[in-house]
C-alpha atoms as a PDB file:
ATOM      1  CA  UNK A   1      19.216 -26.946  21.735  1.00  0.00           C
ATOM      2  CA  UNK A   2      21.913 -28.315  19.984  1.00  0.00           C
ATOM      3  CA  UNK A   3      21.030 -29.888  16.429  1.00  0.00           C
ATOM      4  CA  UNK A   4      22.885 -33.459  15.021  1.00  0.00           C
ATOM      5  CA  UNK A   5      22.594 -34.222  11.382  1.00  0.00           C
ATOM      6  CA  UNK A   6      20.923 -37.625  10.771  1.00  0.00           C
ATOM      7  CA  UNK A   7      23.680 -39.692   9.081  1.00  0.00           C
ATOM      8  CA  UNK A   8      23.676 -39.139   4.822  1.00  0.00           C
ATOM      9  CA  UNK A   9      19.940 -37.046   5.078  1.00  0.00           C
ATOM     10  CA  UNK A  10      18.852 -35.654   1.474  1.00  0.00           C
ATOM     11  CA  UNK A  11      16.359 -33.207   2.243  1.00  0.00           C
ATOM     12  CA  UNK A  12      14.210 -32.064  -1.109  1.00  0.00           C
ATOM     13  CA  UNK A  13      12.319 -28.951  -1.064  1.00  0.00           C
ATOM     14  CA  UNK A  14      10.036 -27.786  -3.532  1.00  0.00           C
ATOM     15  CA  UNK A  15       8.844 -24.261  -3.070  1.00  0.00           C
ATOM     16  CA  UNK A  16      11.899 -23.113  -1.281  1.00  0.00           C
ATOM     17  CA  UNK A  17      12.373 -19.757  -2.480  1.00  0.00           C
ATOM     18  CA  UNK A  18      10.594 -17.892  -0.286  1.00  0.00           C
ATOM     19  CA  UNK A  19       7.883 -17.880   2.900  1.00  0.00           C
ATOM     20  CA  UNK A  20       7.169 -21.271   4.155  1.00  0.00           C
ATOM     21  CA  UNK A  21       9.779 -23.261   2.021  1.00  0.00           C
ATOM     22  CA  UNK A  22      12.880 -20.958   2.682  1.00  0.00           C
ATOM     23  CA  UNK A  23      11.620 -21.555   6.565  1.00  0.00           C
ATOM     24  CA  UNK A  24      11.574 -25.090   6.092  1.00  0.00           C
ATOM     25  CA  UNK A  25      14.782 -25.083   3.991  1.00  0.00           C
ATOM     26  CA  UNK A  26      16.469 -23.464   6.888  1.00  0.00           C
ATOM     27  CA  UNK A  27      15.684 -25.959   9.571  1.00  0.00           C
ATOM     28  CA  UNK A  28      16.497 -28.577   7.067  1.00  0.00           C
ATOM     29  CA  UNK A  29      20.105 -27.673   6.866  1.00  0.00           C
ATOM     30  CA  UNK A  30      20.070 -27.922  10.331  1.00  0.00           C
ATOM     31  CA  UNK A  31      19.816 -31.889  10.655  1.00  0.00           C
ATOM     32  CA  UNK A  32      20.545 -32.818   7.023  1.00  0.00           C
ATOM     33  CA  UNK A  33      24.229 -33.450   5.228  1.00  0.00           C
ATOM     34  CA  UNK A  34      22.479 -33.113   1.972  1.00  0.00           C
ATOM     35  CA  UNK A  35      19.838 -30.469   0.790  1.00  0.00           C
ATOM     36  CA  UNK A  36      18.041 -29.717  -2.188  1.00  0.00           C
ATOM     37  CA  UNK A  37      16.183 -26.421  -2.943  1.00  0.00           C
ATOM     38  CA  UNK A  38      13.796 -26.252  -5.777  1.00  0.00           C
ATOM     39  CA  UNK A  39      11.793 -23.527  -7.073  1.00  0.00           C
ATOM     40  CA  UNK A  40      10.626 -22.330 -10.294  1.00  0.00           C
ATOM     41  CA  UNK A  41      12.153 -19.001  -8.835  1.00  0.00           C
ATOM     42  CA  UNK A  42      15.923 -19.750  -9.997  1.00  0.00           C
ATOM     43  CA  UNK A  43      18.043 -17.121  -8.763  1.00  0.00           C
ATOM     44  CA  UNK A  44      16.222 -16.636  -5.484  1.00  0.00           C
ATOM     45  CA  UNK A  45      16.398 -20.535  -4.824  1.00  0.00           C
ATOM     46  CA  UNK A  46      20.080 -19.912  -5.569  1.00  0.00           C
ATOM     47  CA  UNK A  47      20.564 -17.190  -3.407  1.00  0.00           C
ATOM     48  CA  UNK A  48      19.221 -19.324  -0.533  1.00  0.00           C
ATOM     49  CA  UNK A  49      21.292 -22.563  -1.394  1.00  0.00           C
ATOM     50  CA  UNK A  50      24.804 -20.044  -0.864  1.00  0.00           C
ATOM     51  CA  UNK A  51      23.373 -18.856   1.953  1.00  0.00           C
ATOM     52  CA  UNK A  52      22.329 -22.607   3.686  1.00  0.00           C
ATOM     53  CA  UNK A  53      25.875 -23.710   1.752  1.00  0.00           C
ATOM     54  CA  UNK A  54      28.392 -25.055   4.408  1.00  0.00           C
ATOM     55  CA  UNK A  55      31.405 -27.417   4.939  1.00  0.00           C
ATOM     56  CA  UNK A  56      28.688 -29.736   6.655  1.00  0.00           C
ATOM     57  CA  UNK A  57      25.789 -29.125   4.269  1.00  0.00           C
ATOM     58  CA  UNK A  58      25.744 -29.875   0.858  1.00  0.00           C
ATOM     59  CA  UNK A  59      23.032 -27.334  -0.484  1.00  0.00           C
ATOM     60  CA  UNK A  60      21.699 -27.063  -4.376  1.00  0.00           C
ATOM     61  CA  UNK A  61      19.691 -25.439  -6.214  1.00  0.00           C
ATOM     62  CA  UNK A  62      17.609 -27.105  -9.198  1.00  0.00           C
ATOM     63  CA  UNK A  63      15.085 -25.111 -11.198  1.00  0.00           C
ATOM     64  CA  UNK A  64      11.705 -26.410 -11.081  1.00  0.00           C
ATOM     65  CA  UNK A  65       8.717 -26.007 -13.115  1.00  0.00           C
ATOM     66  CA  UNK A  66       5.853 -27.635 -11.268  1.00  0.00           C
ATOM     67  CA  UNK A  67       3.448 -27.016 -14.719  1.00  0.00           C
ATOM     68  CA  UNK A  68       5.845 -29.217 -16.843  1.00  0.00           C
ATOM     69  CA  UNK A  69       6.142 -32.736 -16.296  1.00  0.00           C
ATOM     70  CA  UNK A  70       9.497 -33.290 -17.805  1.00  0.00           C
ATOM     71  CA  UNK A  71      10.996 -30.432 -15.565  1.00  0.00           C
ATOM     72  CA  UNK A  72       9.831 -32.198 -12.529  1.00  0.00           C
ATOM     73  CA  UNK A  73      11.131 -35.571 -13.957  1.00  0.00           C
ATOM     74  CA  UNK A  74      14.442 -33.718 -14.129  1.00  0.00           C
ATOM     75  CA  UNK A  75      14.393 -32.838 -10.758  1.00  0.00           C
ATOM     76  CA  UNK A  76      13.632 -36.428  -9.542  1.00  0.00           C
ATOM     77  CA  UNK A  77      16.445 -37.339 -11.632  1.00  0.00           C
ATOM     78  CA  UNK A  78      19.119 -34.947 -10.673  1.00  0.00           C
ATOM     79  CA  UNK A  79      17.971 -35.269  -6.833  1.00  0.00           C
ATOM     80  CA  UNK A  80      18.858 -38.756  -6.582  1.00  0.00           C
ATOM     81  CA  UNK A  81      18.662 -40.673  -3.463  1.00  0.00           C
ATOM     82  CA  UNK A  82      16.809 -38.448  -0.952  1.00  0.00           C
ATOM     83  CA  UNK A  83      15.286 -39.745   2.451  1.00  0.00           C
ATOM     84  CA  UNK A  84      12.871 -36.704   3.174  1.00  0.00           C
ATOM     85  CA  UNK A  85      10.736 -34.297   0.947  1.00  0.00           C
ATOM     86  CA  UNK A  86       8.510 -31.377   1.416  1.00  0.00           C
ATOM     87  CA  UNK A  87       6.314 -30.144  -0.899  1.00  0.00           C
ATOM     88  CA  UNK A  88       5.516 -26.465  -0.417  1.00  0.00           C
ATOM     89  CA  UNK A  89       5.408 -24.755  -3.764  1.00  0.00           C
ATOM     90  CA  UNK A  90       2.066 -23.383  -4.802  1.00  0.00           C
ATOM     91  CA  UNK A  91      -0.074 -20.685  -6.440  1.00  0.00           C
ATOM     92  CA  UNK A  92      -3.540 -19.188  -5.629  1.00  0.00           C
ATOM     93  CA  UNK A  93      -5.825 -17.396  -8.652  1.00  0.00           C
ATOM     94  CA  UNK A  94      -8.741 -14.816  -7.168  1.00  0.00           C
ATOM     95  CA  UNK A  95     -11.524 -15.408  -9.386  1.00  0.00           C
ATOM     96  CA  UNK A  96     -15.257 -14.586  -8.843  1.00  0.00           C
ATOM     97  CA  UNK A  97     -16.399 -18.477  -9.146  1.00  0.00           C
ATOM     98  CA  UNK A  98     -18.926 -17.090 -12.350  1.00  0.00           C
ATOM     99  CA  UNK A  99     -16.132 -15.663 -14.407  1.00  0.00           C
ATOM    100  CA  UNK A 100     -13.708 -18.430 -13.433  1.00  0.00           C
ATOM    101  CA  UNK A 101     -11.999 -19.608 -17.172  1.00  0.00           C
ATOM    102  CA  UNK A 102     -11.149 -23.323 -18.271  1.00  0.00           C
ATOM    103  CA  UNK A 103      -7.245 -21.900 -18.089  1.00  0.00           C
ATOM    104  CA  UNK A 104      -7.062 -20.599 -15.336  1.00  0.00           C
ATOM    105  CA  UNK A 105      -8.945 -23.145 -13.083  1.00  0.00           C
ATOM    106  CA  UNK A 106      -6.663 -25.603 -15.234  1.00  0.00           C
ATOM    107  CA  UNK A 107      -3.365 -23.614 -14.341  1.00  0.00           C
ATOM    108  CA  UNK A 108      -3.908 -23.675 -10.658  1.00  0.00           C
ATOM    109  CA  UNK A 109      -4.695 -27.445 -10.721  1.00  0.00           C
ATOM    110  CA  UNK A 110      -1.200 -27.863 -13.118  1.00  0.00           C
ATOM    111  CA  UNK A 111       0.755 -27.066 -10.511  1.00  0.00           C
ATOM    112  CA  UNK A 112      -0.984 -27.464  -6.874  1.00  0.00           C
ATOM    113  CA  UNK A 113      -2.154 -30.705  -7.249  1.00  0.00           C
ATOM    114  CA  UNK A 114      -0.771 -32.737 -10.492  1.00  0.00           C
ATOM    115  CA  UNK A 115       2.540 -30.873 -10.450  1.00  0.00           C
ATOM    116  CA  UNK A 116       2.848 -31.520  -6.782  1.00  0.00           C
ATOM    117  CA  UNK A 117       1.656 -35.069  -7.022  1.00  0.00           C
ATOM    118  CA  UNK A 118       3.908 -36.118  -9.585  1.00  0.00           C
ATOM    119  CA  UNK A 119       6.488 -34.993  -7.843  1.00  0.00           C
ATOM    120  CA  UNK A 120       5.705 -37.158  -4.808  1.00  0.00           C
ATOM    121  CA  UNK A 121       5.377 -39.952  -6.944  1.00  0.00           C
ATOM    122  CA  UNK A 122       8.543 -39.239  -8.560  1.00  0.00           C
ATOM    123  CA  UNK A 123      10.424 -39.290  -5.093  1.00  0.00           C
ATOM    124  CA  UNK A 124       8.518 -42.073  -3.715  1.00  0.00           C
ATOM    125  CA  UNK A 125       9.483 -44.464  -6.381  1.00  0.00           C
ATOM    126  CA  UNK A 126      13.274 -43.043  -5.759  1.00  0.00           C
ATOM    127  CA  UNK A 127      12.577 -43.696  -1.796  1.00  0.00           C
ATOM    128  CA  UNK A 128      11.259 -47.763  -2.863  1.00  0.00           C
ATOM    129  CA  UNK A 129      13.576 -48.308  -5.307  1.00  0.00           C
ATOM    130  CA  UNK A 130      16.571 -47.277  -2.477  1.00  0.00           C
ATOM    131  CA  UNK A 131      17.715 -49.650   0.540  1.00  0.00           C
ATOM    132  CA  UNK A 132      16.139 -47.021   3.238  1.00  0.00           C
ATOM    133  CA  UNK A 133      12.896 -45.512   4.217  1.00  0.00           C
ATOM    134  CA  UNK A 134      11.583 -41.929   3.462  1.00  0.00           C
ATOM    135  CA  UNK A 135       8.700 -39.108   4.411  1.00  0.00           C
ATOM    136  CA  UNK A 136       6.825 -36.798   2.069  1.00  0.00           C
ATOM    137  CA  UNK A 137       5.060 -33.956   3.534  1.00  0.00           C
ATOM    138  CA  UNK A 138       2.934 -32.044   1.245  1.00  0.00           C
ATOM    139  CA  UNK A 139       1.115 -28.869   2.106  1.00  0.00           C
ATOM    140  CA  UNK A 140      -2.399 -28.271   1.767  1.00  0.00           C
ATOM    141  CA  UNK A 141      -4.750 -25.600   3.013  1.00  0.00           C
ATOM    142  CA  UNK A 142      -7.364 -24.537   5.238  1.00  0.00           C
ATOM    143  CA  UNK A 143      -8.656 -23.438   1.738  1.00  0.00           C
ATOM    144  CA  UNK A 144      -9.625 -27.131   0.747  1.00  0.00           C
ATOM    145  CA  UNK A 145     -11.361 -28.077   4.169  1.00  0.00           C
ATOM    146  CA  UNK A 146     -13.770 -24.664   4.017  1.00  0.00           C
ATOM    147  CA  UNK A 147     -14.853 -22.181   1.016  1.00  0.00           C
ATOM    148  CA  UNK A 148     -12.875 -19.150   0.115  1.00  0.00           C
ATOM    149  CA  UNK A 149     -14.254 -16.722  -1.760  1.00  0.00           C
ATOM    150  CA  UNK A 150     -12.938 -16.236  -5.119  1.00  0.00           C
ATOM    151  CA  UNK A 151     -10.595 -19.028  -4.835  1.00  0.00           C
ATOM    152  CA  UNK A 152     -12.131 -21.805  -5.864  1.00  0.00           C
ATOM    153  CA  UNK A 153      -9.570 -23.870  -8.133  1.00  0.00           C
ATOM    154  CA  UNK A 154      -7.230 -22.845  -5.277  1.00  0.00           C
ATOM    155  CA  UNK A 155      -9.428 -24.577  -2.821  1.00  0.00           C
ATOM    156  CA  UNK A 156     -10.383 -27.393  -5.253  1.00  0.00           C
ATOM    157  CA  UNK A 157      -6.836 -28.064  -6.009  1.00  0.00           C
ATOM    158  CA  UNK A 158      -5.815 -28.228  -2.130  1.00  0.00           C
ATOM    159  CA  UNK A 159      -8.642 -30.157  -1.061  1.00  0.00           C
ATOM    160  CA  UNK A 160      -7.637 -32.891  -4.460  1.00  0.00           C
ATOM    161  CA  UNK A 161      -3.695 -33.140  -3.411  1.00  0.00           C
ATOM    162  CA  UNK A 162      -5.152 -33.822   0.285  1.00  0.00           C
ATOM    163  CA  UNK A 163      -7.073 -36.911  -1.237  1.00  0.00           C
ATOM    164  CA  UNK A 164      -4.346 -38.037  -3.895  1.00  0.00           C
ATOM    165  CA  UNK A 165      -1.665 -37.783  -1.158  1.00  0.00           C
ATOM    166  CA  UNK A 166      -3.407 -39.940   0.811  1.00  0.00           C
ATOM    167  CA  UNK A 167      -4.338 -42.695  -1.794  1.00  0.00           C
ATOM    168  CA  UNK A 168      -0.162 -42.616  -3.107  1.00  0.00           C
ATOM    169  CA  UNK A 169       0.424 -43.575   1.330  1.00  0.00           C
ATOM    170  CA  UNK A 170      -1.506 -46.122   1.068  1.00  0.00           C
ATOM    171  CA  UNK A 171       0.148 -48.013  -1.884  1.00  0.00           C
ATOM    172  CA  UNK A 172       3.889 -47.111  -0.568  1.00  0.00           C
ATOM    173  CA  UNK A 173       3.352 -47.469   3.418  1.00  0.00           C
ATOM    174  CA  UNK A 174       5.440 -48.723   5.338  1.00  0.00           C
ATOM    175  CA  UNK A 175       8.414 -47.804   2.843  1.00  0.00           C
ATOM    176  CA  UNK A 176       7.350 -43.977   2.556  1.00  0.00           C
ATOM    177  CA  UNK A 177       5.904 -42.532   5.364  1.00  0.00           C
ATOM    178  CA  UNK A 178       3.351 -39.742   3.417  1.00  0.00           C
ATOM    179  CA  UNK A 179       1.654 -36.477   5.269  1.00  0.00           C
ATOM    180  CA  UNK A 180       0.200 -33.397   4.455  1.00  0.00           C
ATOM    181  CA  UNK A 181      -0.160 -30.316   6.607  1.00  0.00           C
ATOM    182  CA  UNK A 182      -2.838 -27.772   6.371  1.00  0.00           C
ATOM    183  CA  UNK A 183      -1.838 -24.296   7.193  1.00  0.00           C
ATOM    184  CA  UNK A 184      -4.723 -21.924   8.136  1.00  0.00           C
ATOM    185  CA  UNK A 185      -4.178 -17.589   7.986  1.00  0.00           C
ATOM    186  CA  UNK A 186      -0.361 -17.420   7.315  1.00  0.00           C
ATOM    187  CA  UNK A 187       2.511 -14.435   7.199  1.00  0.00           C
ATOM    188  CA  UNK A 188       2.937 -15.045   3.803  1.00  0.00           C
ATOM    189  CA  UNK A 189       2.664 -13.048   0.155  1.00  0.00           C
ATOM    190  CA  UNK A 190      -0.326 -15.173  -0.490  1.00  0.00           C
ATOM    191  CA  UNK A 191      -2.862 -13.800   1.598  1.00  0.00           C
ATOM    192  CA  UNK A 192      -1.681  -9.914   0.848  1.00  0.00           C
ATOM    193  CA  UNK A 193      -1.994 -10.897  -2.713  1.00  0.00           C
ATOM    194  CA  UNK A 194      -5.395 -12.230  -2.176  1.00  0.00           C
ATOM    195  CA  UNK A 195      -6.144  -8.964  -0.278  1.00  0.00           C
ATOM    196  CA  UNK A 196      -5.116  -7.271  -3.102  1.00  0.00           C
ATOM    197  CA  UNK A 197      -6.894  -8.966  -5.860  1.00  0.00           C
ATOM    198  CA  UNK A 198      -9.871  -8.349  -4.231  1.00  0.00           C
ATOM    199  CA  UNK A 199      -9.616  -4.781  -3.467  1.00  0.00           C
ATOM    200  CA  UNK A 200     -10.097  -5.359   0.305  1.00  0.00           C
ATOM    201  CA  UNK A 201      -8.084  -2.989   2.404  1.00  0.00           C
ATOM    202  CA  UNK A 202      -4.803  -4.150   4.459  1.00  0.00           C
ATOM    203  CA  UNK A 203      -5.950  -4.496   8.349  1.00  0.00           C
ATOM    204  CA  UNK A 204      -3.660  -2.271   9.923  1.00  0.00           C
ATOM    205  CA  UNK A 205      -1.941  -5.447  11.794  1.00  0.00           C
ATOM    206  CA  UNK A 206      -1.863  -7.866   8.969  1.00  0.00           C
ATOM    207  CA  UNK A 207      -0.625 -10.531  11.657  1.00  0.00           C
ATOM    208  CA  UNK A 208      -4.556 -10.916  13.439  1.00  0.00           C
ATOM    209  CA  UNK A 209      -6.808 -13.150  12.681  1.00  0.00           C
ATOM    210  CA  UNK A 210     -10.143 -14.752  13.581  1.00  0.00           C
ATOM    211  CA  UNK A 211      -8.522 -17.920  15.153  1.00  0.00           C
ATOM    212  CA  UNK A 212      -8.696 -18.473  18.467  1.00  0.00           C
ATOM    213  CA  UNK A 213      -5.327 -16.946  20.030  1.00  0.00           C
ATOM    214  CA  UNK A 214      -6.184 -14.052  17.606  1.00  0.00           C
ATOM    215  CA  UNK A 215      -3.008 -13.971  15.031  1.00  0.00           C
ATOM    216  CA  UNK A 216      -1.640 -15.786  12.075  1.00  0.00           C
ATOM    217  CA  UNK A 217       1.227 -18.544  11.714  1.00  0.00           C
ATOM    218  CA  UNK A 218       4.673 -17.291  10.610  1.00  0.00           C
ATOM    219  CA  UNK A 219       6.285 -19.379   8.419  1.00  0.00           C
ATOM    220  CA  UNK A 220       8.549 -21.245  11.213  1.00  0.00           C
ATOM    221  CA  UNK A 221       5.309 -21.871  12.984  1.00  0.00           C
ATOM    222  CA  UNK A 222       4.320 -24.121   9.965  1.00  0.00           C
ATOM    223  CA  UNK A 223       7.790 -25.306   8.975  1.00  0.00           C
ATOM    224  CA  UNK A 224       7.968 -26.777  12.473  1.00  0.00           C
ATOM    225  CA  UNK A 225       5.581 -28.736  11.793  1.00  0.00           C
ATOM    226  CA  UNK A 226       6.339 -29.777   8.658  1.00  0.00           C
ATOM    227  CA  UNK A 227       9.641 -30.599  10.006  1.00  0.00           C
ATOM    228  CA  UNK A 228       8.730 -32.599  12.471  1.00  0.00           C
ATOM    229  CA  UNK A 229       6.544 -34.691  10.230  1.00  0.00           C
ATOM    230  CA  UNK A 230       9.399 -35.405   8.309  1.00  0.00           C
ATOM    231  CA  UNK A 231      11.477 -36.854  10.978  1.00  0.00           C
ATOM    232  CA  UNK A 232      11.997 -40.229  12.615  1.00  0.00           C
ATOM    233  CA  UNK A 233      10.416 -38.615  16.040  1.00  0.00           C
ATOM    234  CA  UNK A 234       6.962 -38.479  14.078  1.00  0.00           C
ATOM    235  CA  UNK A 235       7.248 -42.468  12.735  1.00  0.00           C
ATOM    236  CA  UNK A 236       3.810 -43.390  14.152  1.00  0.00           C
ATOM    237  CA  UNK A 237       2.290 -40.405  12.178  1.00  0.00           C
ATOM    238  CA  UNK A 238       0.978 -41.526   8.842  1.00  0.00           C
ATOM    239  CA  UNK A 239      -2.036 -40.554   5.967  1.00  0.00           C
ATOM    240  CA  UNK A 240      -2.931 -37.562   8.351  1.00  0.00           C
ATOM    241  CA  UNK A 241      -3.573 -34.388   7.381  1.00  0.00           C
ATOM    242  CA  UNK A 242      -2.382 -31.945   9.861  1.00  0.00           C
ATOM    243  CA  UNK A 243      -4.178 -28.590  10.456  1.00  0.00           C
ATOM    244  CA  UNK A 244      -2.115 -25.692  11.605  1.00  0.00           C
ATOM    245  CA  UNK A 245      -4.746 -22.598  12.060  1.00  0.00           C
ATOM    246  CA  UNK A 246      -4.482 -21.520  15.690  1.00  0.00           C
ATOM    247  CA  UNK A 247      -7.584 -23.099  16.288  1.00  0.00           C
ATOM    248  CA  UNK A 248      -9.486 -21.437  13.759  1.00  0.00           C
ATOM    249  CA  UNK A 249     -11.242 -24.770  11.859  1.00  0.00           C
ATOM    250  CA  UNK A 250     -12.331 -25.482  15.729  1.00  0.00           C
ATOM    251  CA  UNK A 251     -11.491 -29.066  14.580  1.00  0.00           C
ATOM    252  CA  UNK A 252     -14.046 -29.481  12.038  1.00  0.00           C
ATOM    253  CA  UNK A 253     -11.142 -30.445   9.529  1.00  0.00           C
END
């Protein structure tokens, strides 16, 4: 299939280091003239930007610290005027829910759901304040529709940015078109860290899971969808959260 840039796109993406972000940040540069990478991970944000870099792509790479509101002011500011933005950046602490400290429940909730927020707000007010129309897509979790064990700011903070998300459509609709997407089991550094953490052993094929078809998303899987969400083809697609889990919430999300 051949790919067309939309005329003078800005894609934002926050998170776009690595796993679902870089995945996203790839298709992006596929349809936009304009792309912005942001991570608190400089130099591997960077790396990606040179790599997406082309004569029909302008690609940069802004430093973001998702815990510090003036660094995602910053990145609001420096971004300019943007039409789409996708908020994938996140962190997960494995915690038995009795030991679980005021810092560290507060550190996950810094940056997965008032870090991310702001930042939404930030471009949303850039989006009304321009002469076009926009689409956020933030992304959520499986974690904040059902219990995890020993991740309970992680869930708490997913299952918050689901809610705020939703409130922030409803005052900017029909300007800024605002979704979130809800990956289930993903091929991602998260869940091996959770493994990890927890001392449970790898499965010998990391890839299965308990959903239905029997496997995990890769990172496309979900950046397709976030992807489409973000484009004009998804326009009647608003305040929805959008599980991606191979069936394994069985709808109850």
């Amino acid at each position: 299939m051949t790919h067309h840039p939309e005329h003078s796109t800005t894609t934002v993406v926050v998170g776009a280091a690595r796993g679902i972000g870089a995945a996203v940040a790839r298709r992006a540069a596929l349809t936009s003239q304009r792309l912005i990478l942001a991570d608190v991970q400089g130099d591997e944000v960077a790396d990606l930007a040179r790599e997406l870099r082309s004569d029909r792509v302008s690609t940069v790479a802004i430093p973001v610290d998702l815990s510090d509101a003036a660094s995602i002011d910053r990145l609001v500011e420096e971004a300019g005027d943007v039409h789409k933005v996708a908020l994938v950046a996140g962190i997960m602490s494995v915690c038995h829910p009795l030991e679980m400290s005021f810092d560290t429940f507060e550190s996950v909730l810094r940056i997965n759901l008032i870090g991310t927020y702001l930042a939404a707000q930030g471009f949303a007010k850039r989006i009304l304040d321009s002469s076009h129309d926009g689409s956020i897509v933030a992304v959520t979790s499986t974690g904040g529709l059902s219990p995890v064990p020993y991740a309970a700011a992680y869930g708490a903070s997913k299952a918050g940015l689901r809610l705020a998300m939703q409130v922030l459509a409803l005052e900017t609709m029909p300007r800024v078109r605002i979704n979130t997407v809800c990956p289930g089991g993903t091929d991602t550094d998260m869940p091996r860290t959770y493994r990890k953490l927890r001392n449970l052993d790898e499965p010998a094929d990391p890839l299965k899971d308990d959903s239905p078809r029997g496997r995990r998303n890769t990172v496309d899987e979900v950046a397709a969808v976030i992807d489409f969400l973000l484009s004009p083809e998804s326009a009647a697609i608003a305040l929805r959260d959008i599980v991606v889990d191979g069936g394994s919430m069985r709808g109850l999300g």
